[in-house]
PDB file of N, CA and C in Angstrom:
ATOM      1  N   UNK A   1       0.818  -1.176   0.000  1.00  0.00           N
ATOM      2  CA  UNK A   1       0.000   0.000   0.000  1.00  0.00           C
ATOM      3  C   UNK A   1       0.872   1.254   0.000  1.00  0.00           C
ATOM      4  N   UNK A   2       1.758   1.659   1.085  1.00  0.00           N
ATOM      5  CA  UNK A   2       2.684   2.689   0.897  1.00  0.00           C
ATOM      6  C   UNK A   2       4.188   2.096   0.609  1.00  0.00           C
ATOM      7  N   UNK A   3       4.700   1.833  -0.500  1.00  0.00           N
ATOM      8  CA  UNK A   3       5.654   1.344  -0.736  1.00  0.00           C
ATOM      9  C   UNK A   3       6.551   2.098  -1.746  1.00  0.00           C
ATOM     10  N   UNK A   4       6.327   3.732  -1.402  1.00  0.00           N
ATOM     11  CA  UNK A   4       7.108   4.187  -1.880  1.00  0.00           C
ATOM     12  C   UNK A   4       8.450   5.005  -0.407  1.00  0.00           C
ATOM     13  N   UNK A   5       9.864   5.755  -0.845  1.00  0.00           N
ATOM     14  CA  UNK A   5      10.237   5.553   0.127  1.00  0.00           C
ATOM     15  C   UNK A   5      10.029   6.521   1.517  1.00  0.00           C
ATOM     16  N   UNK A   6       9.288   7.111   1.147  1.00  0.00           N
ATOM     17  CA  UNK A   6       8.511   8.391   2.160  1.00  0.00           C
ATOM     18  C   UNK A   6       7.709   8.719   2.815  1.00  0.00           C
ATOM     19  N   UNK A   7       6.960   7.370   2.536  1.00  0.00           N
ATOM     20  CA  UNK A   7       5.382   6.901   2.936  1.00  0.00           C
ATOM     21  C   UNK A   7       5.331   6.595   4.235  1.00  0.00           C
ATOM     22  N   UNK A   8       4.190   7.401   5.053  1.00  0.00           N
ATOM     23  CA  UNK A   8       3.849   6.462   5.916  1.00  0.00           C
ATOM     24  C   UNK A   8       2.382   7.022   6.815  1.00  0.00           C
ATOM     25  N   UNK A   9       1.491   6.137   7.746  1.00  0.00           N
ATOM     26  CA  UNK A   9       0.766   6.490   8.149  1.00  0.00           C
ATOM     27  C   UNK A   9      -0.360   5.349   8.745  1.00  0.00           C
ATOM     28  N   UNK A  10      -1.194   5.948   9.701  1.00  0.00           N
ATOM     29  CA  UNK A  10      -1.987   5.088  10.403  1.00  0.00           C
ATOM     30  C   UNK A  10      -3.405   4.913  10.044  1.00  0.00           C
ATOM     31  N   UNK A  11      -4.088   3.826  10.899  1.00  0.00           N
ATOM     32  CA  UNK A  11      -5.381   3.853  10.657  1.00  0.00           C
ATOM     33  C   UNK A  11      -5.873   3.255  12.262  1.00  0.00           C
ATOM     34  N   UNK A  12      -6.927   4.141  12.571  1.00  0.00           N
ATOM     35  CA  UNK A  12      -7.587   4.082  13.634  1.00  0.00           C
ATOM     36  C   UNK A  12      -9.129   3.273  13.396  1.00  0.00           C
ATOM     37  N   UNK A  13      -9.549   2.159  13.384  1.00  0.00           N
ATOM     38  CA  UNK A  13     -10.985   1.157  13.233  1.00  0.00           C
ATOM     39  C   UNK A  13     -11.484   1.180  14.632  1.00  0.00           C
ATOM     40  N   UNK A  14     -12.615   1.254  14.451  1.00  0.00           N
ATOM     41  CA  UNK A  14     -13.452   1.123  15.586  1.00  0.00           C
ATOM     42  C   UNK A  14     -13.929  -0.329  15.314  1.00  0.00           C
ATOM     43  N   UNK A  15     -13.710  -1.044  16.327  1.00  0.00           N
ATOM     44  CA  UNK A  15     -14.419  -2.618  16.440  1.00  0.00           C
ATOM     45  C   UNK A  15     -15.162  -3.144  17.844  1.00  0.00           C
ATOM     46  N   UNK A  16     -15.621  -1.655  18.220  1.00  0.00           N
ATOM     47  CA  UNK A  16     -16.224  -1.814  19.876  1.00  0.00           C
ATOM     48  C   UNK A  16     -17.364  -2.722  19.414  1.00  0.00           C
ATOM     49  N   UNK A  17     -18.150  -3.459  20.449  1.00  0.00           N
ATOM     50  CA  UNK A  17     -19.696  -3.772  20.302  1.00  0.00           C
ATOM     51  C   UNK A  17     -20.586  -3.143  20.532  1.00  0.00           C
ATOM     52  N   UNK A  18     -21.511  -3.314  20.619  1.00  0.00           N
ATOM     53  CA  UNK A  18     -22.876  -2.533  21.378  1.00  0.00           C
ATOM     54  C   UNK A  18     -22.968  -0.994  21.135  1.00  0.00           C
ATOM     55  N   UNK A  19     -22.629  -0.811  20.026  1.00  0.00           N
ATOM     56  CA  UNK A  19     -23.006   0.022  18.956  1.00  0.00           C
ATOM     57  C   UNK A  19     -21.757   1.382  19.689  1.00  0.00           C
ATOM     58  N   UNK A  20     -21.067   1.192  20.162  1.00  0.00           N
ATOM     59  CA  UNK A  20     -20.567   1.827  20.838  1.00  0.00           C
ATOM     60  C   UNK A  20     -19.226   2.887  19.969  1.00  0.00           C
ATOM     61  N   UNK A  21     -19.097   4.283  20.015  1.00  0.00           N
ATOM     62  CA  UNK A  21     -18.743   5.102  19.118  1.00  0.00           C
ATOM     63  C   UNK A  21     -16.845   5.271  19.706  1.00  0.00           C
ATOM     64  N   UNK A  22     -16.292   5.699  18.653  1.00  0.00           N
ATOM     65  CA  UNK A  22     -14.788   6.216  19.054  1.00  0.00           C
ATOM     66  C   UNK A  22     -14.614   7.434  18.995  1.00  0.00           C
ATOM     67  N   UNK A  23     -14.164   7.898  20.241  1.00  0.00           N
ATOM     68  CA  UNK A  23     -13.324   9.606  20.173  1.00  0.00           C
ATOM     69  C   UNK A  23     -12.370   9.200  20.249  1.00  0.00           C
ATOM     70  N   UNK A  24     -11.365  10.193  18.960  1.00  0.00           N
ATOM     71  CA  UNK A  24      -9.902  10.103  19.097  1.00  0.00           C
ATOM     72  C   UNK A  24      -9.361  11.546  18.554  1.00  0.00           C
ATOM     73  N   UNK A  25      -8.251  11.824  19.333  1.00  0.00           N
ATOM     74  CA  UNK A  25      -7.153  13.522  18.820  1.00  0.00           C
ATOM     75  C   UNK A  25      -6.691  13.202  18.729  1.00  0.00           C
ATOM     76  N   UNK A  26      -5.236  13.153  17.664  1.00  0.00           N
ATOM     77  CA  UNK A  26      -4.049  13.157  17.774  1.00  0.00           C
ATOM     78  C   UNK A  26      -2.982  14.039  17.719  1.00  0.00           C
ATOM     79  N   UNK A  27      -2.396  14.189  17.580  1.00  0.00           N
ATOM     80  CA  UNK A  27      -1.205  15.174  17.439  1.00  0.00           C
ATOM     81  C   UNK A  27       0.478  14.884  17.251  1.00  0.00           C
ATOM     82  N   UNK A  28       0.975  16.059  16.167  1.00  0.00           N
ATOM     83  CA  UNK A  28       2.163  15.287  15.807  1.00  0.00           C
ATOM     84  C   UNK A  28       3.067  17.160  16.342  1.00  0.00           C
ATOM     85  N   UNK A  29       3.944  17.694  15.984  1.00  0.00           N
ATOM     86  CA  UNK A  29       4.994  18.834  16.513  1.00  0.00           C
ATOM     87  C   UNK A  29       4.124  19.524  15.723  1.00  0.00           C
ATOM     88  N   UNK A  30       3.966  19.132  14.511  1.00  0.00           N
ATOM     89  CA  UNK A  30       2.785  20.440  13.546  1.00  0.00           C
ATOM     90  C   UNK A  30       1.612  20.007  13.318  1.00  0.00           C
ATOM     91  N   UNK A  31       0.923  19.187  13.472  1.00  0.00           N
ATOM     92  CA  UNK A  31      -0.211  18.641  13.182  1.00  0.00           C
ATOM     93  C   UNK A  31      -1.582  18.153  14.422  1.00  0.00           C
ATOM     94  N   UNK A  32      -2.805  18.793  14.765  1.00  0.00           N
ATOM     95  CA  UNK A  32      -3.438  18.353  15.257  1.00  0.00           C
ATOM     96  C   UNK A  32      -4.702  17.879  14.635  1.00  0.00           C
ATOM     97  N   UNK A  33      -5.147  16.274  14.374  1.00  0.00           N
ATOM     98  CA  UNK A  33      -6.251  15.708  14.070  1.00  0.00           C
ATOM     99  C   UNK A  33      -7.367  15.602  14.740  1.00  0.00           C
ATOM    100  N   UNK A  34      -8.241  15.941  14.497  1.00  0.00           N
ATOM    101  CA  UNK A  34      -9.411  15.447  16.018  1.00  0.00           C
ATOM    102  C   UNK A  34      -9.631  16.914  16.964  1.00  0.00           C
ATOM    103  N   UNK A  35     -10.511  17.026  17.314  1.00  0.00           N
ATOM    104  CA  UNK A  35     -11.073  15.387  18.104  1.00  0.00           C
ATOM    105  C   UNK A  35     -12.024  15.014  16.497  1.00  0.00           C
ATOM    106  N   UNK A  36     -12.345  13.525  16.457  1.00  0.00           N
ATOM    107  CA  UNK A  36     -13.225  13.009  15.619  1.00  0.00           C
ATOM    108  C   UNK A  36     -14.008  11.739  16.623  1.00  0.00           C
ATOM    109  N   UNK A  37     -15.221  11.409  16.044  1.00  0.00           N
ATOM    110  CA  UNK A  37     -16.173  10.067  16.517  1.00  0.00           C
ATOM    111  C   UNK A  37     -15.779   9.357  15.066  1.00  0.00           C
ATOM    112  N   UNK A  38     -15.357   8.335  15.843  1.00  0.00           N
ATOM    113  CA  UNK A  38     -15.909   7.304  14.952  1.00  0.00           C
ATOM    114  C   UNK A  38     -16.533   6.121  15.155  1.00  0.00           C
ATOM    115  N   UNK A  39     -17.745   6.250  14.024  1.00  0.00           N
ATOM    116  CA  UNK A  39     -18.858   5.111  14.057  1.00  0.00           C
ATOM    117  C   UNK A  39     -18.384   3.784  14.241  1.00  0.00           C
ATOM    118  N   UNK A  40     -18.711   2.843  14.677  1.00  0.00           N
ATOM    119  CA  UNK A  40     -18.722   1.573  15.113  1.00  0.00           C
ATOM    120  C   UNK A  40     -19.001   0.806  13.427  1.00  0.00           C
ATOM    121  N   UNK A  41     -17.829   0.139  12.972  1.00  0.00           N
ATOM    122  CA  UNK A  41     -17.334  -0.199  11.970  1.00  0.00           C
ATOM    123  C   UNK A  41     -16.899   0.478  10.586  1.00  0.00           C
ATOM    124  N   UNK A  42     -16.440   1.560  11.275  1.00  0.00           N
ATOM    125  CA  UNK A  42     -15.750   2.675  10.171  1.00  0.00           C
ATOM    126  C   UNK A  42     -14.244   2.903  10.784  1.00  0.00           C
ATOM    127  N   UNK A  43     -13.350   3.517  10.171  1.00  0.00           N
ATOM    128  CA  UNK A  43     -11.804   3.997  10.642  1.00  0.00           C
ATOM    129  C   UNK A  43     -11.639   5.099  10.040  1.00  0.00           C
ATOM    130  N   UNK A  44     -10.373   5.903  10.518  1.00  0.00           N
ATOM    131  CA  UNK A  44     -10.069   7.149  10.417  1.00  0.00           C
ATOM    132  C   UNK A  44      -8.381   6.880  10.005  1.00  0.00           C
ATOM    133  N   UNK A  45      -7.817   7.744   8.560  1.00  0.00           N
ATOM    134  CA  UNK A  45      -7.073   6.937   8.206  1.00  0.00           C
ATOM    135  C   UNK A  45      -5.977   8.373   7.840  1.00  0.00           C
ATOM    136  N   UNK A  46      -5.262   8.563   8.258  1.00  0.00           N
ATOM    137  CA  UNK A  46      -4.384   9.474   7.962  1.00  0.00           C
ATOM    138  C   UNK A  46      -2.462   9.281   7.175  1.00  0.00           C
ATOM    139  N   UNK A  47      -2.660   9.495   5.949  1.00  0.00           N
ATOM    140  CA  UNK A  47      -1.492   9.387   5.547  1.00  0.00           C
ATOM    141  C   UNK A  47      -0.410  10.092   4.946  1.00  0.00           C
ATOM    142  N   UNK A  48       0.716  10.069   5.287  1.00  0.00           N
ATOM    143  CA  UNK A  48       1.545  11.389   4.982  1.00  0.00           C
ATOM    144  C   UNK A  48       3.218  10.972   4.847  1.00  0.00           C
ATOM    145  N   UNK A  49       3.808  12.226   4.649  1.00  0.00           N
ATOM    146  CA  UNK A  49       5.222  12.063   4.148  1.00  0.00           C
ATOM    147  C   UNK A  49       6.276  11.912   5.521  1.00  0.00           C
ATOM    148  N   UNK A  50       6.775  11.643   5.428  1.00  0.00           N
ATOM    149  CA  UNK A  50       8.008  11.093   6.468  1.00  0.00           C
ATOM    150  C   UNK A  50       8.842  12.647   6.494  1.00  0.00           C
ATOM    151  N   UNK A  51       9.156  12.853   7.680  1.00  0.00           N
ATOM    152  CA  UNK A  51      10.313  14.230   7.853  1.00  0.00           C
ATOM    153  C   UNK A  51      11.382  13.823   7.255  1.00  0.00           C
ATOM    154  N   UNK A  52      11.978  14.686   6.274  1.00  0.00           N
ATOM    155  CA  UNK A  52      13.564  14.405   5.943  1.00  0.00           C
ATOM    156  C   UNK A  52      14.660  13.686   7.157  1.00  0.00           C
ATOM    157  N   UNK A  53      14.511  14.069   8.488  1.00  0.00           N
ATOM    158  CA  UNK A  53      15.155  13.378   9.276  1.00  0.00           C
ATOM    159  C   UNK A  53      14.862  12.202  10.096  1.00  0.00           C
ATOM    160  N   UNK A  54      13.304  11.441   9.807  1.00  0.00           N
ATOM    161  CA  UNK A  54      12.979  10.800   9.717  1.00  0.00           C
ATOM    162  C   UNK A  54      12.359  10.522  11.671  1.00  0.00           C
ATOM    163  N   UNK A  55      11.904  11.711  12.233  1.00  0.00           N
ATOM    164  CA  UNK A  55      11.614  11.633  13.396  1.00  0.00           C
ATOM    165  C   UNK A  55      10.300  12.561  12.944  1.00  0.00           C
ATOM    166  N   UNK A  56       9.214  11.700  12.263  1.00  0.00           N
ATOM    167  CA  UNK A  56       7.751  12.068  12.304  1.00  0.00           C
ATOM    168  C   UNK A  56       7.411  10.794  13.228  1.00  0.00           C
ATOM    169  N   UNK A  57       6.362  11.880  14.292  1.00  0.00           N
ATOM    170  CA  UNK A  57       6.132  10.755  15.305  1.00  0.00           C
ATOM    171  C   UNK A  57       4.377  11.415  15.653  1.00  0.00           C
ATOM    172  N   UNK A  58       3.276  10.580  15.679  1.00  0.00           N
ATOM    173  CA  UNK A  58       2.004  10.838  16.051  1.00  0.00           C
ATOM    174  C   UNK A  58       1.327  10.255  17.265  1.00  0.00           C
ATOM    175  N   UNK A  59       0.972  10.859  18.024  1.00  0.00           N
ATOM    176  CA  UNK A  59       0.410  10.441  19.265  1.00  0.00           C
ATOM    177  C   UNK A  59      -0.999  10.719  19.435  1.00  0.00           C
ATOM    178  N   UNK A  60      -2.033   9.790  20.087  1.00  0.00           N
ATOM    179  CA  UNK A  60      -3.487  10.178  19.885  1.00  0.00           C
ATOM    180  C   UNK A  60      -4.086   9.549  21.602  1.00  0.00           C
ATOM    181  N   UNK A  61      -4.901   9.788  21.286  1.00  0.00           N
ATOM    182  CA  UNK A  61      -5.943   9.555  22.526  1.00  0.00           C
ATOM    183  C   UNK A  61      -7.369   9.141  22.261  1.00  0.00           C
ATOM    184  N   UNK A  62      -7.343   8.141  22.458  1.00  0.00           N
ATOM    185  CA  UNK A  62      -9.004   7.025  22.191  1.00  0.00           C
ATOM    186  C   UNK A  62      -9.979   6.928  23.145  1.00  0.00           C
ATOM    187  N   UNK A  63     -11.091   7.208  23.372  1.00  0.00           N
ATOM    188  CA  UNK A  63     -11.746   7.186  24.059  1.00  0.00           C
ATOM    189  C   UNK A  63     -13.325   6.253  23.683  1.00  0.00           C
ATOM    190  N   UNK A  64     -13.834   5.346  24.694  1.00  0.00           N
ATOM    191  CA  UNK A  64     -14.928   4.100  24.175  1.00  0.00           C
ATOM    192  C   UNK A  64     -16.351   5.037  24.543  1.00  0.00           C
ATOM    193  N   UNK A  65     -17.287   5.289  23.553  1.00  0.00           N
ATOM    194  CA  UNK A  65     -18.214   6.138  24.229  1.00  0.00           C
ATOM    195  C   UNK A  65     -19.284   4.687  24.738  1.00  0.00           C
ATOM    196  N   UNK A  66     -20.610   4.756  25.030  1.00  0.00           N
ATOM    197  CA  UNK A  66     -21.094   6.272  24.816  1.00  0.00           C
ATOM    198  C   UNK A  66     -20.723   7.010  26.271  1.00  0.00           C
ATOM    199  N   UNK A  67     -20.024   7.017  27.219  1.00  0.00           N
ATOM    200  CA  UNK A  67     -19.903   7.824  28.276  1.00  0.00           C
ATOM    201  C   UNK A  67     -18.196   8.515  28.183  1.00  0.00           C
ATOM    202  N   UNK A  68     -17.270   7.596  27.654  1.00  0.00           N
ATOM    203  CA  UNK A  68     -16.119   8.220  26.969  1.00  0.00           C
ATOM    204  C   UNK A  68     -15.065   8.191  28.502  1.00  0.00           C
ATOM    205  N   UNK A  69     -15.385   7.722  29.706  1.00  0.00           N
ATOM    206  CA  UNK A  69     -14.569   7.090  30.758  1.00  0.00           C
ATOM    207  C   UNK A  69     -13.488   6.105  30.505  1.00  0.00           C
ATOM    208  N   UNK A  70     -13.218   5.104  29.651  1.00  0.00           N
ATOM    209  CA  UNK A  70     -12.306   4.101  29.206  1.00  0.00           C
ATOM    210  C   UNK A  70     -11.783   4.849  28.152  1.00  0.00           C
ATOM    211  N   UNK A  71     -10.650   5.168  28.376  1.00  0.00           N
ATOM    212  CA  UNK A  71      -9.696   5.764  27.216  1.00  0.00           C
ATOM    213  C   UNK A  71      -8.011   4.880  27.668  1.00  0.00           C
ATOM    214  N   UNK A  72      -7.359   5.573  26.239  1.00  0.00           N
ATOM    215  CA  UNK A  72      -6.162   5.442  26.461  1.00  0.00           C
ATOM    216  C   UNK A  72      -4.945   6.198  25.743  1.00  0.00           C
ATOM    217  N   UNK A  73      -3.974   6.572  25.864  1.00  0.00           N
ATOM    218  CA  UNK A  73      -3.216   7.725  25.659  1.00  0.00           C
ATOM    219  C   UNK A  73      -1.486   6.744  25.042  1.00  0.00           C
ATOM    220  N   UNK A  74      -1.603   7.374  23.334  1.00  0.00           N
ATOM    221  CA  UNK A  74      -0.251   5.926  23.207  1.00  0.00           C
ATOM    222  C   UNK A  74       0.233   6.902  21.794  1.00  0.00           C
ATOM    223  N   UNK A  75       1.333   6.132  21.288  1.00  0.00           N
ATOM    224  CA  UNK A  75       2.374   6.796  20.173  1.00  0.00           C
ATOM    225  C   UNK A  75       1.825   5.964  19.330  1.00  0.00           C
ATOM    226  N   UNK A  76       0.864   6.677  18.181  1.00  0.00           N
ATOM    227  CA  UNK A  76       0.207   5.778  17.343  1.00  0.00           C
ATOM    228  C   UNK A  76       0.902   5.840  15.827  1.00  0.00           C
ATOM    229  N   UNK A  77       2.456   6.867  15.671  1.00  0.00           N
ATOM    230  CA  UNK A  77       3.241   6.301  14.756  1.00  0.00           C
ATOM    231  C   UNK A  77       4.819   7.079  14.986  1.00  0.00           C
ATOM    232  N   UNK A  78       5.446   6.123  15.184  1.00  0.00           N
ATOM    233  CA  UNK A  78       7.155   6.318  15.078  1.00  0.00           C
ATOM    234  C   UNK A  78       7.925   5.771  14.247  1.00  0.00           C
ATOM    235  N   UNK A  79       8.891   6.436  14.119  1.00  0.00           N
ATOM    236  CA  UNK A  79      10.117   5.947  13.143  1.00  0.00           C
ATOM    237  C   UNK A  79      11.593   5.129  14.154  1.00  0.00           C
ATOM    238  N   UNK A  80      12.015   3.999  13.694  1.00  0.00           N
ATOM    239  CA  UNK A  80      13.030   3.858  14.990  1.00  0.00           C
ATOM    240  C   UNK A  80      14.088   3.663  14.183  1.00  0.00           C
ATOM    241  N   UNK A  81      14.363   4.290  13.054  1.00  0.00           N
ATOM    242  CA  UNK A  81      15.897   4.492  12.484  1.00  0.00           C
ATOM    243  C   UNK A  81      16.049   5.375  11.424  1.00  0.00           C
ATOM    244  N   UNK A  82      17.005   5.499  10.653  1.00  0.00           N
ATOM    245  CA  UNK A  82      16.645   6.586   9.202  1.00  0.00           C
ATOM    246  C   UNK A  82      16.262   5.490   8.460  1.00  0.00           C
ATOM    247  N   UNK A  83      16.460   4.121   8.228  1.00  0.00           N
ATOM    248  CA  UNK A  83      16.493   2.825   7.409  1.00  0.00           C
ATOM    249  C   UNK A  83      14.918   2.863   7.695  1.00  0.00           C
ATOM    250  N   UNK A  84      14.063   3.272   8.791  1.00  0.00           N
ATOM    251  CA  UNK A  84      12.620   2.840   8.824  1.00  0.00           C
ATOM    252  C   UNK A  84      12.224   3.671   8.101  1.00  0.00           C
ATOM    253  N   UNK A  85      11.100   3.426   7.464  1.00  0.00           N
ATOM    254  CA  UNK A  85      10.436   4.144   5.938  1.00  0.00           C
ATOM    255  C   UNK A  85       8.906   3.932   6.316  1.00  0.00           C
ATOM    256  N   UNK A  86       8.516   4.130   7.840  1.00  0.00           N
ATOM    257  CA  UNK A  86       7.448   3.931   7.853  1.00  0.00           C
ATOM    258  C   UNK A  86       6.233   2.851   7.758  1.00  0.00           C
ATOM    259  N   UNK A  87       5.668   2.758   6.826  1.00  0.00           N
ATOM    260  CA  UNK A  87       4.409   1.596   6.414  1.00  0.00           C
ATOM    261  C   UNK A  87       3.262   2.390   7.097  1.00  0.00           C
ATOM    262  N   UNK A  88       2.146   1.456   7.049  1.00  0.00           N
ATOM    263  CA  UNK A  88       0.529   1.728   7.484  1.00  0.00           C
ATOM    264  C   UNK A  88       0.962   0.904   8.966  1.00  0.00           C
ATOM    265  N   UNK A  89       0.630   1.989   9.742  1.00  0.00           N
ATOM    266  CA  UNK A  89       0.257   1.091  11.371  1.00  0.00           C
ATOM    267  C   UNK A  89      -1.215   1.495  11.693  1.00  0.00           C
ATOM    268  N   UNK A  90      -1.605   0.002  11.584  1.00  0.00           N
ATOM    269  CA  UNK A  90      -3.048  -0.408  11.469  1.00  0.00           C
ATOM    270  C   UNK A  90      -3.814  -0.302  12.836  1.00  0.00           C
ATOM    271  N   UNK A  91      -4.457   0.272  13.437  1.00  0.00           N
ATOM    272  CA  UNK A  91      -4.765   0.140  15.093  1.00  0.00           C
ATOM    273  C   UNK A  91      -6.270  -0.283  14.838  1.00  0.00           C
ATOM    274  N   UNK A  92      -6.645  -0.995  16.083  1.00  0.00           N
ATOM    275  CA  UNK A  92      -7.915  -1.505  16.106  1.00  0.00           C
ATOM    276  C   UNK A  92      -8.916  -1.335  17.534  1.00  0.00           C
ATOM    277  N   UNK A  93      -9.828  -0.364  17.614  1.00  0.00           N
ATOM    278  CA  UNK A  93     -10.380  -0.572  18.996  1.00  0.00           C
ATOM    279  C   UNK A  93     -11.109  -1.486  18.927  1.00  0.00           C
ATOM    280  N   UNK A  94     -10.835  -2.694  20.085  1.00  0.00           N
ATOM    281  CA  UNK A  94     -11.706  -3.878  20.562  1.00  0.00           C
ATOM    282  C   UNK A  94     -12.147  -3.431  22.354  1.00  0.00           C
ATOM    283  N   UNK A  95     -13.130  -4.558  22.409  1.00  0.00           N
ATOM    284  CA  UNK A  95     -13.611  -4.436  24.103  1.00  0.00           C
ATOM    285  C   UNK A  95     -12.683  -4.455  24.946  1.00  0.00           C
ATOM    286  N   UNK A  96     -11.899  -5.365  24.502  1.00  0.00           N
ATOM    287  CA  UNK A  96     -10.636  -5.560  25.556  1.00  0.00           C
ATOM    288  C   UNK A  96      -9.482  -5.190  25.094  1.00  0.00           C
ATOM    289  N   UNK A  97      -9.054  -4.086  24.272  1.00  0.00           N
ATOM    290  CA  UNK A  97      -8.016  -3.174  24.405  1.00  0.00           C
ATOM    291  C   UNK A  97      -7.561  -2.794  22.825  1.00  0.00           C
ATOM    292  N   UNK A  98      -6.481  -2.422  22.893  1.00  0.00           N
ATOM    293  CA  UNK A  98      -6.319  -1.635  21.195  1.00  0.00           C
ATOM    294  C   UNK A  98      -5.114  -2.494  20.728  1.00  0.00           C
ATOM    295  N   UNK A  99      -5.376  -2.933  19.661  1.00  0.00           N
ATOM    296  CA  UNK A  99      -4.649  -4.246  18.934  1.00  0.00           C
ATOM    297  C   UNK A  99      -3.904  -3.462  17.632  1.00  0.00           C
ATOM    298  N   UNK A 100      -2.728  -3.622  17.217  1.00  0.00           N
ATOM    299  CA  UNK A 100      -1.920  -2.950  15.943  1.00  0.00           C
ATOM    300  C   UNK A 100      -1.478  -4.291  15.262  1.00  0.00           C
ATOM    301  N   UNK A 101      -1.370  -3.661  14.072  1.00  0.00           N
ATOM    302  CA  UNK A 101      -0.920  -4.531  13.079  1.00  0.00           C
ATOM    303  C   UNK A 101      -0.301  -3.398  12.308  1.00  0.00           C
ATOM    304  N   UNK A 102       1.323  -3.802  12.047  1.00  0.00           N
ATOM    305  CA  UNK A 102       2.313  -2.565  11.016  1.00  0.00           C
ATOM    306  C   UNK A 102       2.150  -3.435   9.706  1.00  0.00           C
ATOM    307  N   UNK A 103       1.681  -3.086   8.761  1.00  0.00           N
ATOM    308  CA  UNK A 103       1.924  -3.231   7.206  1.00  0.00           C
ATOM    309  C   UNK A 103       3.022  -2.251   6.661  1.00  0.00           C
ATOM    310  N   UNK A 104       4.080  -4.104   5.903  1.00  0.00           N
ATOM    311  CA  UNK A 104       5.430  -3.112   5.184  1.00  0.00           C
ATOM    312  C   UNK A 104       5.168  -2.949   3.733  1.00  0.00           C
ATOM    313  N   UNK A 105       5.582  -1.620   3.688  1.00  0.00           N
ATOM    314  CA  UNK A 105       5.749  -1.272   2.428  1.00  0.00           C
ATOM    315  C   UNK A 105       6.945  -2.156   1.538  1.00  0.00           C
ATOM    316  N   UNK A 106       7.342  -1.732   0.523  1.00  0.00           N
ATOM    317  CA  UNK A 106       8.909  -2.233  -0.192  1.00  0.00           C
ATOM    318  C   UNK A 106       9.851  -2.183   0.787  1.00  0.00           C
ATOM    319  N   UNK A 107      10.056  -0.621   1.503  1.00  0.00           N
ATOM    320  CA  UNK A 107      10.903  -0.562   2.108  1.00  0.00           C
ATOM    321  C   UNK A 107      11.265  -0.616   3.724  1.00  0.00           C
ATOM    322  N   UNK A 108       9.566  -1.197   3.964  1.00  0.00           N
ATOM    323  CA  UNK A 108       9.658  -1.481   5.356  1.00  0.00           C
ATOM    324  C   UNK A 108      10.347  -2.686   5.922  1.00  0.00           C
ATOM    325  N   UNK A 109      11.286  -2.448   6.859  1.00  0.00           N
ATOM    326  CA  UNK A 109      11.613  -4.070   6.866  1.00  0.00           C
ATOM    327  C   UNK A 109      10.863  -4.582   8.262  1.00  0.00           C
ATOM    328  N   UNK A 110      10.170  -4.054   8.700  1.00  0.00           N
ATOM    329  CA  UNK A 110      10.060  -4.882  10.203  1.00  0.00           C
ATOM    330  C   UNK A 110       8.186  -5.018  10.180  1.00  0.00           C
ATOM    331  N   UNK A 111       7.331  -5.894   9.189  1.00  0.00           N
ATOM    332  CA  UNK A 111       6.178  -5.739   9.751  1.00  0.00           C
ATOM    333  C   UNK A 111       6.017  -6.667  11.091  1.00  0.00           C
ATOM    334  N   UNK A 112       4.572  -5.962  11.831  1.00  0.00           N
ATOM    335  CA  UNK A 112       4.277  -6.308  12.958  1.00  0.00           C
ATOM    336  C   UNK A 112       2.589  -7.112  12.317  1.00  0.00           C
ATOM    337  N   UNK A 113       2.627  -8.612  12.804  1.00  0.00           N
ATOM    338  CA  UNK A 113       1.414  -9.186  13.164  1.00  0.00           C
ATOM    339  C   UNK A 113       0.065  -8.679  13.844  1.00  0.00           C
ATOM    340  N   UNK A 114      -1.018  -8.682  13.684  1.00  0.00           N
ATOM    341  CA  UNK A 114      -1.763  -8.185  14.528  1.00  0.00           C
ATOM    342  C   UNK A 114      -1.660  -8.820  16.128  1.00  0.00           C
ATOM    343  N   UNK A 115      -1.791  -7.697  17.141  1.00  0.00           N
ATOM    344  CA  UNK A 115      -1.701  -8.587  18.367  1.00  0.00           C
ATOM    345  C   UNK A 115      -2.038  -6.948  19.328  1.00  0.00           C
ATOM    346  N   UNK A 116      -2.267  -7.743  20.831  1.00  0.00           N
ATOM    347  CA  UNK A 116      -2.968  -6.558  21.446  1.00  0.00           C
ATOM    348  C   UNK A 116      -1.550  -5.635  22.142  1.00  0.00           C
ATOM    349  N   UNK A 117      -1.756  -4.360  21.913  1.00  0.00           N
ATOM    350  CA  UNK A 117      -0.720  -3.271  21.797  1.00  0.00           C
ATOM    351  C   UNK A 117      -1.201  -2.939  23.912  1.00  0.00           C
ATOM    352  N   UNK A 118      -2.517  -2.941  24.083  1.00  0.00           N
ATOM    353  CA  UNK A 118      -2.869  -1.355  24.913  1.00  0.00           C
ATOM    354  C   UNK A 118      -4.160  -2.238  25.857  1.00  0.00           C
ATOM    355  N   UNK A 119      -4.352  -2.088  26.752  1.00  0.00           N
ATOM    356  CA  UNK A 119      -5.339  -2.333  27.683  1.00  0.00           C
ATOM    357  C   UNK A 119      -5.920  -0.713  27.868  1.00  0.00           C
ATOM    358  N   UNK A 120      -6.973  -1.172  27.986  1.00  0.00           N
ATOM    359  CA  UNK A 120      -7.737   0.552  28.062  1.00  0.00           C
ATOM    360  C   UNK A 120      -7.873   0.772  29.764  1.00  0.00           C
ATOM    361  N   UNK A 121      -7.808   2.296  29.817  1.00  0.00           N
ATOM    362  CA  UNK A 121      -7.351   2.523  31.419  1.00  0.00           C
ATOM    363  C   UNK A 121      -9.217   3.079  32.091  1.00  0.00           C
ATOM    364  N   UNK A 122      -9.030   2.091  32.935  1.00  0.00           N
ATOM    365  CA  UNK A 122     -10.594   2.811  33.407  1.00  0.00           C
ATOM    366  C   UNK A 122     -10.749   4.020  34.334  1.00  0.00           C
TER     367      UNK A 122
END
């Protein structure tokens, strides 16, 4: 999907049950997303260019409505070398916590399996 060498970016899915909605902000040194809801089987998908020095880093905050008490506060995209080129880091809200999966591009070398990242803080 992003497999060119500059690419990179996340996706936030809502997979709560019981019809239950997602608030999420994020924020990067220049960039604030959000706040946004998202509907219960929709995602929020943001994709963009890598800093020349390769320290683009995005942080967000998820919250489970409908009362919005269970949240959690995490680095929802980093770079951990100049050799990392990013990819799609896939995030997933479930009942029992927030699950990632990294998709590599050409030049990604390290994808990550889906598996649970985050326990949500009550």
């Amino acid at each position: 999907m992003l497999d060119h060498v500059s690419g990179g970016g996340f996706r936030i899915s809502n997979e709560l049950k019981f019809k239950k909605r997602l608030w999420m902000r994020c924020y990067s040194k220049d960039d604030v997303l959000g706040p946004n809801i998202i509907p219960i089987g929709q995602h929020y998908e943001n994709l963009f260019e890598i800093n020349f020095w390769h320290t683009t880093r995005f942080m967000c905050t998820l919250r489970q409505g409908p009362n919005y008490r269970h949240y959690q506060n995490f680095t929802v995209f980093k770079l951990f070398s100049t050799s990392d080129q990013g990819g799609l880091w896939d995030w997933r809200a479930r009942e029992n916590g927030i699950y990632l999966k990294k998709e590599a591009g050409e030049y990604v070398l390290n994808p990550v399996w889906m598996h649970k990242e985050y326990d949500w803080i009550y």
